[in-house]
Protein backbone atom coordinates (compact mmCIF):
# COMPACT_ATOMS: atom_id res chain seq x y z
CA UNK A 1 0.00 0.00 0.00
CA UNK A 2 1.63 2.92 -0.98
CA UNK A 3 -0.10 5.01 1.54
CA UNK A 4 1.18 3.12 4.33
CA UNK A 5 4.63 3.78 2.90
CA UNK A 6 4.62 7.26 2.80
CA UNK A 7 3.35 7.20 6.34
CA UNK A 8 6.17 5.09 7.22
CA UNK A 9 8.93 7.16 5.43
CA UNK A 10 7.43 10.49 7.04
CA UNK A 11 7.65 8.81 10.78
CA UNK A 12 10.97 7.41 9.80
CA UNK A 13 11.87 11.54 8.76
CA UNK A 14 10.68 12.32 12.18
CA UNK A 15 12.49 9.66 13.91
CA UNK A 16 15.59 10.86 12.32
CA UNK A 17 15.38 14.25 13.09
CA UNK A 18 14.72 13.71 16.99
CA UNK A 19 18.26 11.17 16.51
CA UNK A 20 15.76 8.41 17.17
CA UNK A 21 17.95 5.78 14.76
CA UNK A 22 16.53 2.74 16.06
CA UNK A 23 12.86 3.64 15.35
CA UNK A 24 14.03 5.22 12.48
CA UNK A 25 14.96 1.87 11.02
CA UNK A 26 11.87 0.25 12.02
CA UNK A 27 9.83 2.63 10.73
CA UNK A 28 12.15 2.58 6.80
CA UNK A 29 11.99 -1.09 6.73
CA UNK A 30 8.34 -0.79 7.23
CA UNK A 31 8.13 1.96 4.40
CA UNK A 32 9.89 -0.73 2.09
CA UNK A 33 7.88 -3.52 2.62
CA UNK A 34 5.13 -1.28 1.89
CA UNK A 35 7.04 0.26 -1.27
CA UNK A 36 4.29 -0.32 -4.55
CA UNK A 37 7.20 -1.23 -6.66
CA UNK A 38 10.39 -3.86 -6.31
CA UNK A 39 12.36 -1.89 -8.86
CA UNK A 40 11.77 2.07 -7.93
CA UNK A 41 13.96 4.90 -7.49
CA UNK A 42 11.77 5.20 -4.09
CA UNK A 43 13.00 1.75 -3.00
CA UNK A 44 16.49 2.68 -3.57
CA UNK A 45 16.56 5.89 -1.97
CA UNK A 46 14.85 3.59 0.99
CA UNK A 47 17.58 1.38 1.36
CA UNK A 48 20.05 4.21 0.92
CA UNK A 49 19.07 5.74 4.07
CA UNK A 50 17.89 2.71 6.00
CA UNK A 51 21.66 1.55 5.20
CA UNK A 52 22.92 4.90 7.31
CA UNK A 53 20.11 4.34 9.94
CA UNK A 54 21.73 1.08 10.98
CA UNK A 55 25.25 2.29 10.79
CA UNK A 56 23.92 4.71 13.28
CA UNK A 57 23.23 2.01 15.59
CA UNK A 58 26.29 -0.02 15.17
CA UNK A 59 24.96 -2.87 12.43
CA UNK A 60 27.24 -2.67 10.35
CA UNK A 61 26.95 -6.00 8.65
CA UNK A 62 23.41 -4.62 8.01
CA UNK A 63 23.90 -1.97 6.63
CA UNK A 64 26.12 -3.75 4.26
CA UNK A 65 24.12 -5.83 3.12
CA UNK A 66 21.35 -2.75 2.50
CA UNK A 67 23.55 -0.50 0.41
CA UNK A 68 24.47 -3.63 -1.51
CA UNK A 69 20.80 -4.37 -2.23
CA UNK A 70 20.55 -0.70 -2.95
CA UNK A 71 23.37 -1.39 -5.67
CA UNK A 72 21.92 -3.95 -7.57
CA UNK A 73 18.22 -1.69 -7.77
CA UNK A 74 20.35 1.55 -8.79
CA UNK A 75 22.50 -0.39 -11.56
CA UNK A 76 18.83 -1.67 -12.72
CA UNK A 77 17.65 1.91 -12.84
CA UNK A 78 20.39 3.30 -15.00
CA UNK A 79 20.87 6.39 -12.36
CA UNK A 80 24.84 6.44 -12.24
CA UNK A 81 24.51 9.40 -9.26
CA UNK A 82 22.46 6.80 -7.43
CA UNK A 83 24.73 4.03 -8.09
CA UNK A 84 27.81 6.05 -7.83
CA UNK A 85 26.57 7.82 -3.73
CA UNK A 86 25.44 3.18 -3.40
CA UNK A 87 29.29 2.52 -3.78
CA UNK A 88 30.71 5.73 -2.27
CA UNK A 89 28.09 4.71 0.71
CA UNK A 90 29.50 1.43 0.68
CA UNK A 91 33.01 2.22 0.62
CA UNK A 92 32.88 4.30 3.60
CA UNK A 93 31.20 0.64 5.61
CA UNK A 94 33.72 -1.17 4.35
CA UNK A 95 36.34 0.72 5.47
CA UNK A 96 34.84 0.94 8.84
CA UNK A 97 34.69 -2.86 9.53
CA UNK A 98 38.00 -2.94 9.03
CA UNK A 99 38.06 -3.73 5.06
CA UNK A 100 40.12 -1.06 3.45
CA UNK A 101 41.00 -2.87 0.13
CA UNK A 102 36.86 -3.52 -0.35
CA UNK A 103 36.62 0.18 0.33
CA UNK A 104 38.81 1.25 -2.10
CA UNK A 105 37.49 -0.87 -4.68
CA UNK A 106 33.89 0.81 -4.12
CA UNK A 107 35.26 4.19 -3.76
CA UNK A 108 37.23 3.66 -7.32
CA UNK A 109 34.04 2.49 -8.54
CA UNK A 110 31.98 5.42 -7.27
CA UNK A 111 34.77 7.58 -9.24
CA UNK A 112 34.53 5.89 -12.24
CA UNK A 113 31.05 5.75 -12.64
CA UNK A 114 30.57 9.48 -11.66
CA UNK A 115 33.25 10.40 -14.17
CA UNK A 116 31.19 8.55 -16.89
CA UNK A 117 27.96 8.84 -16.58
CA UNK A 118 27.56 10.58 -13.41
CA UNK A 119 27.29 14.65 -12.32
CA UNK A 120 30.50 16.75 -11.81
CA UNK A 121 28.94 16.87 -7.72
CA UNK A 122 28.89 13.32 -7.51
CA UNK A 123 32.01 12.81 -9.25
CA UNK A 124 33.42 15.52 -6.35
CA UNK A 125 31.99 13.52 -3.42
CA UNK A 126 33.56 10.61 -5.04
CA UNK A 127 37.37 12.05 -4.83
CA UNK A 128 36.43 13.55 -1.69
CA UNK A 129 35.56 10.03 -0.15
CA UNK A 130 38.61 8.36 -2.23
CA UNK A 131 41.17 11.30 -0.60
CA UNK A 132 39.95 10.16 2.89
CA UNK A 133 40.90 6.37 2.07
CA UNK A 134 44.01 7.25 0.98
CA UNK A 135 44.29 9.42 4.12
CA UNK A 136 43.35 6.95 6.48
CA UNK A 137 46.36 4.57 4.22
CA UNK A 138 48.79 7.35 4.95
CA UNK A 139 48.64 7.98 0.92
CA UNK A 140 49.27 11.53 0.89
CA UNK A 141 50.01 12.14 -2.36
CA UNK A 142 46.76 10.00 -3.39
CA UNK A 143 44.81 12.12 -0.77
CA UNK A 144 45.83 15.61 -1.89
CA UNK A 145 44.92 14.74 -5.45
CA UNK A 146 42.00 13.72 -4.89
CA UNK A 147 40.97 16.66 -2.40
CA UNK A 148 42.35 19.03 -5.21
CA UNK A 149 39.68 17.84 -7.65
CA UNK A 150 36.91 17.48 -5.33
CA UNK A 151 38.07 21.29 -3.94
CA UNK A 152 38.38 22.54 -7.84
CA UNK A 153 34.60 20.82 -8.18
CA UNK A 154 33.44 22.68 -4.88
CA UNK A 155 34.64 26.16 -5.93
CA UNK A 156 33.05 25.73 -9.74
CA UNK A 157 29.76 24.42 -8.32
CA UNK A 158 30.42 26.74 -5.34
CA UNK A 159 29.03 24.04 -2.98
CA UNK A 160 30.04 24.77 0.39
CA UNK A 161 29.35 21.36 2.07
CA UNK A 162 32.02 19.43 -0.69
CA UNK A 163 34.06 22.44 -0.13
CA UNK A 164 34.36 21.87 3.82
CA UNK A 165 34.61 18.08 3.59
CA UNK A 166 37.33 18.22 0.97
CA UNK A 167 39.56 20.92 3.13
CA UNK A 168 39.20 18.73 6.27
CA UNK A 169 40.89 16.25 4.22
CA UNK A 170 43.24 17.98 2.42
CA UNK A 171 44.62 19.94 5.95
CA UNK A 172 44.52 16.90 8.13
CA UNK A 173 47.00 15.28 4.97
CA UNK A 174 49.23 18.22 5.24
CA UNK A 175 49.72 17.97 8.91
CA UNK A 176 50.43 13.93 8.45
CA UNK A 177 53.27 15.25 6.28
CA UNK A 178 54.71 17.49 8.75
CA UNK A 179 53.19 20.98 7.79
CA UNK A 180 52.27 21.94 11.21
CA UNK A 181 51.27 25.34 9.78
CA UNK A 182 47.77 23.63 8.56
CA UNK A 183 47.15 22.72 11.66
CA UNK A 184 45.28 26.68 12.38
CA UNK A 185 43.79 26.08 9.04
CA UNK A 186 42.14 22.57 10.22
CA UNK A 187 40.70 23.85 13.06
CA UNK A 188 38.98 26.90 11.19
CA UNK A 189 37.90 24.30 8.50
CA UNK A 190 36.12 22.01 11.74
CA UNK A 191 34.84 25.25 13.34
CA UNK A 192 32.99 26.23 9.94
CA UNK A 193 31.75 22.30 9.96
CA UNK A 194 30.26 22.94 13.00
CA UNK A 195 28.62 26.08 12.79
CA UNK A 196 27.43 24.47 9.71
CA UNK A 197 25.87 21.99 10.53
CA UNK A 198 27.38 19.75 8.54
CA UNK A 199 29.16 17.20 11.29
């Protein structure tokens, strides 16, 4: 019934907003049950978010195994952004549970299908997430290539949340590699996070 779906996904907006992740999910997986079609951009955007729901509350394996499902119905679609924010989402679990090499493979995969078929935002969000991998690898040159095309994509789209994510990146690198002058610069980047809303 789709009716009872949209009721669902509405409760499962509230629930999410009040940081209420557990009925959150309850509420999402009732909204897909409920969803009219198997194959639907609404299902996928479903899983999408019921996939961060349970990584909110620690299930992991979960959330997983959503995103995957989320995959497959996005490839079906044809929607590379979809499929491209699926691996990127994906990426960032894997990594996570402790599976860097499976998290680079998604993240590359996120890249290459944004670069494609995708938007020049998603491709951005793509390099941003790939320059945190390589980060977290202790990649650096990796990392500040990548945050200087998701940065170059932020300013020419003048999107401010890319912008921040991408320069949290880029001066957290640059202090890895000794440049203890970005350290000032990282903490202004964090503070604008903040007062953002975006953390």
């Amino acid at each position: 019934d789709p009716r009872v779906s949209g009721w669902a996904r509405r409760a499962a907006d509230e629930a999410i907003r009040a940081g209420s992740h557990t009925e959150a999910v309850a509420f999402l997986q009732t909204a897909i049950a409920r969803c009219p079609s198997e194959s639907s951009v609404e299902r996928a955007e479903l899983l999408q978010i019921l996939s961060i729901e349970q990584y909110m509350i620690d299930k992991l394996p979960e959330a997983i195994a959503t995103i995957e499902t989320a995959l497959g119905l996005w490839s079906e679609l044809g929607d590379a952004d979809g499929l491209s924010a699926a691996h990127d989402r994906c990426a960032l679990y894997q990594y996570y549970s402790g599976h860097l090499a499976a998290a680079e493979r998604h993240s590359d995969l996120a890249t290459e299908v944004a670069r494609t078929d995708g938007s020049e935002l998603r491709l951005g969000f793509a390099r941003s997430t790939r320059g945190y991998l390589a980060f977290r690898r202790n990649d650096f040159p990796l990392a500040a290539a990548c945050d200087s095309d998701a940065l170059h994509i932020a300013h020419h789209l003048d999107n401010e949340v890319l912008r921040l994510l991408s320069e949290i990146v880029d001066k957290a690198a640059a202090i890895a590699s000794g440049d203890d002058a970005a350290r000032a610069s990282l903490l202004e980047r964090v503070d604008d996070a903040l007062g953002s809303s975006h953390d």
